[in-house]
C-alpha atoms as a PDB file:
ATOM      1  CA  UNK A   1      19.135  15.245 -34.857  1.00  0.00           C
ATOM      2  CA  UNK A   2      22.435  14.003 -34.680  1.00  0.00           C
ATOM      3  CA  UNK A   3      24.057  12.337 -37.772  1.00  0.00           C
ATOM      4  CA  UNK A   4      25.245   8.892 -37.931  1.00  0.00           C
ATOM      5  CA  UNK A   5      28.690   9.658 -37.801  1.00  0.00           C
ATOM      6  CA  UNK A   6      28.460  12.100 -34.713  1.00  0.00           C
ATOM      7  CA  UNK A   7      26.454   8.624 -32.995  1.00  0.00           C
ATOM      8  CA  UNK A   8      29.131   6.670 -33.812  1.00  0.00           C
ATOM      9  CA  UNK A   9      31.943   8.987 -31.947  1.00  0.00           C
ATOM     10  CA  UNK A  10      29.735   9.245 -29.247  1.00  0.00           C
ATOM     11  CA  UNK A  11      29.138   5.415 -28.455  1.00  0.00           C
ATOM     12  CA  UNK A  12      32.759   5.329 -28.870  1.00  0.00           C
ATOM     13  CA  UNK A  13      33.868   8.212 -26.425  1.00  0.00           C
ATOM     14  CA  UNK A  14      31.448   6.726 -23.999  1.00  0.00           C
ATOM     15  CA  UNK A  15      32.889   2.962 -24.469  1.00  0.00           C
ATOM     16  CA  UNK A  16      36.408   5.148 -23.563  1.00  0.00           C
ATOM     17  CA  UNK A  17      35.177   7.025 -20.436  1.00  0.00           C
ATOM     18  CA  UNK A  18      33.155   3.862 -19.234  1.00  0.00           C
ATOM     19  CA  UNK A  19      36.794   2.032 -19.461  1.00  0.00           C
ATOM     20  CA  UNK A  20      38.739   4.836 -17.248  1.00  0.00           C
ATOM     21  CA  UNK A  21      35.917   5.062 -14.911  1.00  0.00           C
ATOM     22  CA  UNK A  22      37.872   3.696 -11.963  1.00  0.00           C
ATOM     23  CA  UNK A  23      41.077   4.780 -13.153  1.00  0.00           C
ATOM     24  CA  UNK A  24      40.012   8.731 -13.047  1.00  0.00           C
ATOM     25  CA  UNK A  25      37.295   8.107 -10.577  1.00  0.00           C
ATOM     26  CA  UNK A  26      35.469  11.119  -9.349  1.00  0.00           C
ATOM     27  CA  UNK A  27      35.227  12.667  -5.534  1.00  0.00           C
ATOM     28  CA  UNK A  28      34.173  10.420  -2.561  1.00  0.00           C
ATOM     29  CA  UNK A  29      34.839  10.160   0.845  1.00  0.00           C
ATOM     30  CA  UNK A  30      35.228   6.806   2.905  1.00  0.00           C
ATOM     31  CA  UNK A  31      35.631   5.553   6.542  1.00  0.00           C
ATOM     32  CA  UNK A  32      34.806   7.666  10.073  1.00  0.00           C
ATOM     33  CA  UNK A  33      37.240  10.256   8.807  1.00  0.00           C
ATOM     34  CA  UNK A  34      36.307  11.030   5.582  1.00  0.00           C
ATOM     35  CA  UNK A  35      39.047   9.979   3.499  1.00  0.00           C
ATOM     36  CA  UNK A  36      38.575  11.255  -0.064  1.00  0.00           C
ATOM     37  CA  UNK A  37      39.654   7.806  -2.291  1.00  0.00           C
ATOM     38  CA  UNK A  38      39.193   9.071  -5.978  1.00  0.00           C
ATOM     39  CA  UNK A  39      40.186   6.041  -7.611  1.00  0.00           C
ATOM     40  CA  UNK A  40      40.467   2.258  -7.765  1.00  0.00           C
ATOM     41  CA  UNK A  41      44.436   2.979  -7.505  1.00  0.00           C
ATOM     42  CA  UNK A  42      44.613   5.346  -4.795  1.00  0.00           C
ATOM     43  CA  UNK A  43      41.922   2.564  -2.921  1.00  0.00           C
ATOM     44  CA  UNK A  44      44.362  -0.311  -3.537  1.00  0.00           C
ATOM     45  CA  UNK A  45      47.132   2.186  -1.864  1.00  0.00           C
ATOM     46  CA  UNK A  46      45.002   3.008   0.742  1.00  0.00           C
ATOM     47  CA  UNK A  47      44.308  -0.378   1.644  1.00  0.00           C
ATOM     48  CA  UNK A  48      48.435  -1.312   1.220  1.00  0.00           C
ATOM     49  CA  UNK A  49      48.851   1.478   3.740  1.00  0.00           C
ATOM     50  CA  UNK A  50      45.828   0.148   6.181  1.00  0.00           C
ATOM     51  CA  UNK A  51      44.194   2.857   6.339  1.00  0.00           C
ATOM     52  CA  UNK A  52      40.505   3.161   7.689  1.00  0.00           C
ATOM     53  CA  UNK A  53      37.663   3.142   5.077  1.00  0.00           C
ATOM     54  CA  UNK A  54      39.993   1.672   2.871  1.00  0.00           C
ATOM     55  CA  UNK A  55      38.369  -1.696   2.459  1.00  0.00           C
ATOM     56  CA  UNK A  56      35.184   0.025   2.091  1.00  0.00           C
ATOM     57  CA  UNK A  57      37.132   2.094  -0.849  1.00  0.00           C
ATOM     58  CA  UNK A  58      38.542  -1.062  -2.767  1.00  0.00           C
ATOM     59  CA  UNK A  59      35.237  -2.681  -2.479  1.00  0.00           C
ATOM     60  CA  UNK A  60      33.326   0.232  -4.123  1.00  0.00           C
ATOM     61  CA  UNK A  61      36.120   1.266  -7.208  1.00  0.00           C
ATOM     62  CA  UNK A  62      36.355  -2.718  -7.879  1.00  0.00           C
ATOM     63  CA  UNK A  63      32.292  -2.700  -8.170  1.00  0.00           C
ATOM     64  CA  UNK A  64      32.771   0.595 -10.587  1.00  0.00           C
ATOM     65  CA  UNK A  65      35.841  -1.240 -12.399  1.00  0.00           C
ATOM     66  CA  UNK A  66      33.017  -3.751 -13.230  1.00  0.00           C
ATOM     67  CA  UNK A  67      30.326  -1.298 -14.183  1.00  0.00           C
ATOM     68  CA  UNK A  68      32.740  -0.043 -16.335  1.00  0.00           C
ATOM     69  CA  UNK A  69      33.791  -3.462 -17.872  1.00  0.00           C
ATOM     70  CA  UNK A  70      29.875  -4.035 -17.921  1.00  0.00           C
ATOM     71  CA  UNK A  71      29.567  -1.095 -20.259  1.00  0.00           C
ATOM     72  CA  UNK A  72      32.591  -1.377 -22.415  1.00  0.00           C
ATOM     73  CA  UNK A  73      31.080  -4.805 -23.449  1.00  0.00           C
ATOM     74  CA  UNK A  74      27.212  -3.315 -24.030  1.00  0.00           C
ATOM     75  CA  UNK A  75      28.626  -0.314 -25.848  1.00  0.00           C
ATOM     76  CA  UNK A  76      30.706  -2.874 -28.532  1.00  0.00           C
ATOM     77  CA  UNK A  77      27.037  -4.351 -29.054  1.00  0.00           C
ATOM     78  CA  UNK A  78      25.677  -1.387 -29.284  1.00  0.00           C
ATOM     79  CA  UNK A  79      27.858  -0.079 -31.703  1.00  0.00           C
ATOM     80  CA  UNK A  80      27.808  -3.217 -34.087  1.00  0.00           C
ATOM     81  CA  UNK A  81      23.885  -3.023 -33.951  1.00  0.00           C
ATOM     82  CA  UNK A  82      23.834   0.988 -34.512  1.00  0.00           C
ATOM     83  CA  UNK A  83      25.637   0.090 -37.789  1.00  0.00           C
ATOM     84  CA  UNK A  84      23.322  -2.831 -38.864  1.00  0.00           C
ATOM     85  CA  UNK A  85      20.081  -0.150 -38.327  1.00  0.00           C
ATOM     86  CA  UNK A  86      19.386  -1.819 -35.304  1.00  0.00           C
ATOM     87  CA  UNK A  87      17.909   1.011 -33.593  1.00  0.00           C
ATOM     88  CA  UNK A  88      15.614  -0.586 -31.376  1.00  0.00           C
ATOM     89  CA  UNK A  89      18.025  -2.968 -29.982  1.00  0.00           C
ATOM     90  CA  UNK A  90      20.623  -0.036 -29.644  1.00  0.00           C
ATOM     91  CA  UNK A  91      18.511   1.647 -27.527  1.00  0.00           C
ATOM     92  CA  UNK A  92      18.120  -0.695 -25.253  1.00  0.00           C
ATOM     93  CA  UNK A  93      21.693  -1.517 -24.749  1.00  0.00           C
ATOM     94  CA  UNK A  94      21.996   2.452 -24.454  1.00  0.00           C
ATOM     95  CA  UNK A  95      19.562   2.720 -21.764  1.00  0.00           C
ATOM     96  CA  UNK A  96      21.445  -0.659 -19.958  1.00  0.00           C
ATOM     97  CA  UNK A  97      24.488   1.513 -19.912  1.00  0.00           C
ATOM     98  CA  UNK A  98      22.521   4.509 -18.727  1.00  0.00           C
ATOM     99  CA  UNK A  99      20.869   2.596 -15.629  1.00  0.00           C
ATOM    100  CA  UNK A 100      24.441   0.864 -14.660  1.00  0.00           C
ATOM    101  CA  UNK A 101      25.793   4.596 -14.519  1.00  0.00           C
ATOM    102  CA  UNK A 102      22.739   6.457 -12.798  1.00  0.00           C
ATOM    103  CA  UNK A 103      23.552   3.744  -9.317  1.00  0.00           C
ATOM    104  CA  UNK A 104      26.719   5.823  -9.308  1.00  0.00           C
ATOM    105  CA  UNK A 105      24.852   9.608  -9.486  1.00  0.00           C
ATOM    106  CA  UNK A 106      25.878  10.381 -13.194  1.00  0.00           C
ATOM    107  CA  UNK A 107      24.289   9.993 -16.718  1.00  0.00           C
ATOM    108  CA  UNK A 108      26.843  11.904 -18.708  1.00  0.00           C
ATOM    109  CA  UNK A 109      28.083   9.156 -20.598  1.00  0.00           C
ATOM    110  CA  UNK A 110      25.617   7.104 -21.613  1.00  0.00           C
ATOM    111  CA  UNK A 111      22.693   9.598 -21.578  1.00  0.00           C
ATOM    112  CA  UNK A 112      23.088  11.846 -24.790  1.00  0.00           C
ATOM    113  CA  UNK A 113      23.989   8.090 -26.032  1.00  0.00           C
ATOM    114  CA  UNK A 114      20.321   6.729 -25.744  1.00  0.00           C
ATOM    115  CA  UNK A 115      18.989  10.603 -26.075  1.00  0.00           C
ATOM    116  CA  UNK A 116      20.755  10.633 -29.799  1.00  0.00           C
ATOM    117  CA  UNK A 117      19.215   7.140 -30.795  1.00  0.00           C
ATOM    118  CA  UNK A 118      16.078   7.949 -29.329  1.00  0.00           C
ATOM    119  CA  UNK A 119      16.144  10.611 -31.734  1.00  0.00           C
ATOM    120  CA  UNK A 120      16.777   8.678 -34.365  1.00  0.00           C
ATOM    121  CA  UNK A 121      14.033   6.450 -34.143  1.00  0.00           C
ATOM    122  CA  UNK A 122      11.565   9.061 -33.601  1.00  0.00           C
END
């Protein structure tokens, strides 16, 4: 079982990673050609330069720049209730986090998150 301290880094290395999100961005392909668009900066050039999918692109990283906002926010809360004892309630904000980032195929931030406070409380 994970210690306190090693919770604590984790919540905050997953508040970090939830923040750069769509800033590093991960592989995906838009429009009739299959543009790869990585990133919510290489969507807004895309779009600047008109080219097709890009709307599609800007659209999708703006909804993940939100996700990631989303979970930034959750993952202060969850912190400040991790340190009160608040397990319960921790958890739940952990497993908020986990369900925004399994729409987008991934639980490697958030999951060994709620996995270590699950631990915890049982």
């Amino acid at each position: 079982m994970p210690s306190m301290e090693q919770v604590v880094n984790m919540i905050h290395e997953a508040v970090r990673q939830s923040d750069n999100w769509a800033r590093k961005g991960w592989s995906l392909v838009f429009g009739p050609n299959d543009r790869e668009i990585r990133s919510l900066a290489e969507a807004q050039k895309a779009q600047e330069q008109g080219l097709e999918g890009a709307a599609d692109a800007l659209a999708y990283w703006r909804e993940v720049a939100d996700s990631g906002r989303r979970c930034v926010e959750l993952g202060h809360r969850l912190l400040r209730l991790y340190r009160q004892g608040r397990l319960n309630q921790a958890l739940d904000l952990a497993q908020e986090c986990a369900l925004i980032e399994k729409q987008y195929g991934c639980d490697s931030t958030w999951g060994p998150v709620m996995n270590a406070i699950e631990a915890q409380i049982h």
